[in-house]
N, C-alpha and C. Protein backbone atom coordinates (compact mmCIF):
# COMPACT_ATOMS: atom_id res chain seq x y z
N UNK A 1 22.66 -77.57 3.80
CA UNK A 1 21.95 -76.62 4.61
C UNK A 1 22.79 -75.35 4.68
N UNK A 2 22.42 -74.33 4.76
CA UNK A 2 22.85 -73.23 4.86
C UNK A 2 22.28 -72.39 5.92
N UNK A 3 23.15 -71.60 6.60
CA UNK A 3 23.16 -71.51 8.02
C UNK A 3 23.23 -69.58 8.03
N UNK A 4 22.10 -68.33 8.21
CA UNK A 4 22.28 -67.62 7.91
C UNK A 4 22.29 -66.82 9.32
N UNK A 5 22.53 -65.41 9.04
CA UNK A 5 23.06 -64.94 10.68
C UNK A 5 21.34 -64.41 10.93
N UNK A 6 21.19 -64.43 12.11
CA UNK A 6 19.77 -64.31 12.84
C UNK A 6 19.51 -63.02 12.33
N UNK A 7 18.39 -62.67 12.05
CA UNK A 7 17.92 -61.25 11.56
C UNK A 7 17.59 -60.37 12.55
N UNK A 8 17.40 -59.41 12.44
CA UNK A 8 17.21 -58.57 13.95
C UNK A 8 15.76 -58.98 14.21
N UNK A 9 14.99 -59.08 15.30
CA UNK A 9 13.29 -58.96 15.83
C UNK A 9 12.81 -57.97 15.33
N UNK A 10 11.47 -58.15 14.42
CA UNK A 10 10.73 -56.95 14.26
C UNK A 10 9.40 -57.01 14.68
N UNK A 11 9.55 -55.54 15.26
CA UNK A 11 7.73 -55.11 15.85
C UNK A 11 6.64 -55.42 14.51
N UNK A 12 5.92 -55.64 14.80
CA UNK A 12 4.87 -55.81 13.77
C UNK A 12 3.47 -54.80 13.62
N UNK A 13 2.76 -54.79 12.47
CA UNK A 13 2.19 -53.30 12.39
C UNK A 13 0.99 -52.98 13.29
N UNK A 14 0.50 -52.28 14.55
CA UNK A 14 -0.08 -51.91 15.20
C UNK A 14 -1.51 -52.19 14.41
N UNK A 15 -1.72 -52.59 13.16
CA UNK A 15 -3.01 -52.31 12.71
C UNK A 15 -3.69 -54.44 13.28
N UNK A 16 -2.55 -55.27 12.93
CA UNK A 16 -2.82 -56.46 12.56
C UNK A 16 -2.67 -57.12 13.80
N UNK A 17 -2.51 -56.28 15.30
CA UNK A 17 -2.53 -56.85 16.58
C UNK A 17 -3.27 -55.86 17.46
N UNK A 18 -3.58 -56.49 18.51
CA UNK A 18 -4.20 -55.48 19.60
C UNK A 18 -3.49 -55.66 20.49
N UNK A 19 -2.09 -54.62 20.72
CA UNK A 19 -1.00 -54.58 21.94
C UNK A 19 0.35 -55.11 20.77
N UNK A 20 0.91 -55.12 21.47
CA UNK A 20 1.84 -55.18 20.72
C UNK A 20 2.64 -56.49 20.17
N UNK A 21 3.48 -56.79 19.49
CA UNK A 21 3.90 -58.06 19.16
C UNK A 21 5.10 -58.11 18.09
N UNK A 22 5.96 -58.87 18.33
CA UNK A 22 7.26 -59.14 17.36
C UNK A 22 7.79 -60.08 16.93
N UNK A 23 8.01 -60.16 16.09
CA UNK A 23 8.72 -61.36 14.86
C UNK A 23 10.18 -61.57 14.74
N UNK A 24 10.57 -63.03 14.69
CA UNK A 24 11.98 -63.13 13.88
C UNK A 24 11.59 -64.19 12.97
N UNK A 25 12.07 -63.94 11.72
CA UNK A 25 12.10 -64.82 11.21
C UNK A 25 12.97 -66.08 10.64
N UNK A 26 12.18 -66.90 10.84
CA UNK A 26 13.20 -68.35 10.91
C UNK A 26 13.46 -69.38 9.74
N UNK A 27 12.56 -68.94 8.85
CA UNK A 27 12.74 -69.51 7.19
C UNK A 27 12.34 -68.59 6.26
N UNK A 28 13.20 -68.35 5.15
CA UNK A 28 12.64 -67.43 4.04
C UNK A 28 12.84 -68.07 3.15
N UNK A 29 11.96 -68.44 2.17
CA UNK A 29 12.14 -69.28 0.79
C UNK A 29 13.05 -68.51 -0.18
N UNK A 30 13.44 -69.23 -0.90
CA UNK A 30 14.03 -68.57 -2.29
C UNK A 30 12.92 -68.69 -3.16
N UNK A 31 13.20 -67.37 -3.80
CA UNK A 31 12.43 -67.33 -5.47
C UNK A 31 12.71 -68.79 -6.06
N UNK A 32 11.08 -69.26 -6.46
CA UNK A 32 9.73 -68.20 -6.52
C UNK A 32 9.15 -68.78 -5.47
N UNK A 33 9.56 -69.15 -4.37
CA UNK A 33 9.20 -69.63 -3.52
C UNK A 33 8.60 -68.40 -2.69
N UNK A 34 7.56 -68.27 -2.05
CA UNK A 34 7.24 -67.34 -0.77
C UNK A 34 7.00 -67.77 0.64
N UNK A 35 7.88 -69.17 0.73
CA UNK A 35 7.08 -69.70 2.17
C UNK A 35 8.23 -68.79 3.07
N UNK A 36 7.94 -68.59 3.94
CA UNK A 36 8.14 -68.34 4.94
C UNK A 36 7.54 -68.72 6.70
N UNK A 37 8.14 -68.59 7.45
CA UNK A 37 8.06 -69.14 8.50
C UNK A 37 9.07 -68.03 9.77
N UNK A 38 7.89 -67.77 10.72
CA UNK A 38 8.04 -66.56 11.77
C UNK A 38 8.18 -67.36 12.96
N UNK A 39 8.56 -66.63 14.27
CA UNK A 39 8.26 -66.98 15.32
C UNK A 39 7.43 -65.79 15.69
N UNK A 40 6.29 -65.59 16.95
CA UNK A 40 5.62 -64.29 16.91
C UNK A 40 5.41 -64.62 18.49
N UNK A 41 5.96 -63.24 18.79
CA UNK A 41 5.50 -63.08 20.75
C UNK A 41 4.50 -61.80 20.84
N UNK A 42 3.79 -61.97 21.77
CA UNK A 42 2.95 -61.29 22.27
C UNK A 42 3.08 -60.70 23.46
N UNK A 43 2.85 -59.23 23.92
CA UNK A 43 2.57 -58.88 24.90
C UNK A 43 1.64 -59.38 25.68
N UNK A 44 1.82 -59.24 27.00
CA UNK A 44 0.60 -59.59 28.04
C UNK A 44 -0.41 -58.99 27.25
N UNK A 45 -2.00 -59.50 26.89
CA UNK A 45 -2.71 -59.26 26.96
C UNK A 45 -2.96 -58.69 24.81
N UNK A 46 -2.09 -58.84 24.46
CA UNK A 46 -2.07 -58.93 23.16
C UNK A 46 -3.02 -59.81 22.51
N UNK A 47 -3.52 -59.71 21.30
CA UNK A 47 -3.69 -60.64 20.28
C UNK A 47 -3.42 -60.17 18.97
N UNK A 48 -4.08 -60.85 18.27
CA UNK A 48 -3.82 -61.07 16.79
C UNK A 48 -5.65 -60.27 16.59
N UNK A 49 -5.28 -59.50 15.52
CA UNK A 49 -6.31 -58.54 15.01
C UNK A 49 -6.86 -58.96 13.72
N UNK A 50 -8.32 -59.18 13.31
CA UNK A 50 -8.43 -59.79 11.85
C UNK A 50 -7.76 -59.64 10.63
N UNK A 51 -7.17 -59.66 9.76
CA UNK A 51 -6.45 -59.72 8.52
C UNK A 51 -6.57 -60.12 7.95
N UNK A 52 -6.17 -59.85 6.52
CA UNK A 52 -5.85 -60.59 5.07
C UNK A 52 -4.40 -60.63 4.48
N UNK A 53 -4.19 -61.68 3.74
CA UNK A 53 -2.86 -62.01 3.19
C UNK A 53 -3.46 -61.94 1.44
N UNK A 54 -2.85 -61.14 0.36
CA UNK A 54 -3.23 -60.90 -0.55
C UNK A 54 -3.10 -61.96 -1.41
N UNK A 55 -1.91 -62.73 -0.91
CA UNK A 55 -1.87 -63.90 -2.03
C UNK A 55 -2.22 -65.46 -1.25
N UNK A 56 -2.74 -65.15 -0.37
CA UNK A 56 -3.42 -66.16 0.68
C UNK A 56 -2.33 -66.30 1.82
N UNK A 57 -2.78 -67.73 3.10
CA UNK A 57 -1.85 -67.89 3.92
C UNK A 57 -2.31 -69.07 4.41
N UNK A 58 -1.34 -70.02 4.63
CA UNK A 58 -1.20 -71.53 5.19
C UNK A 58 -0.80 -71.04 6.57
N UNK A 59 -1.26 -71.52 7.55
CA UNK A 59 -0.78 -72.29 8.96
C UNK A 59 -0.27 -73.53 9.16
């Protein structure tokens, strides 16, 4: 296992939430891997705004 230093929190793009919301992320695959894995907080009264992922997206 390899143990990497925490990445800074990032805001996420005003288009893909309604209010605001921020990310750290907690797994990044290696090539050619693309999984990844976020944590995501929300403001009071925030949500999640419809979207698309170009090369699809698992939950």
């Amino acid at each position: 296992m390899e143990l990497l230093n925490k990445q800074p929190t990032t805001k996420l793009p005003a288009e893909w939430f309604t209010g605001d919301a921020w990310a750290d992320v907690i797994h990044r695959g290696e090539e050619p891997s693309r999984a990844r894995a976020n944590v995501v907080r929300f403001a009071p009264g925030a949500r999640t705004a419809w979207h698309s992922h170009g090369l699809g997206q698992a939950l």
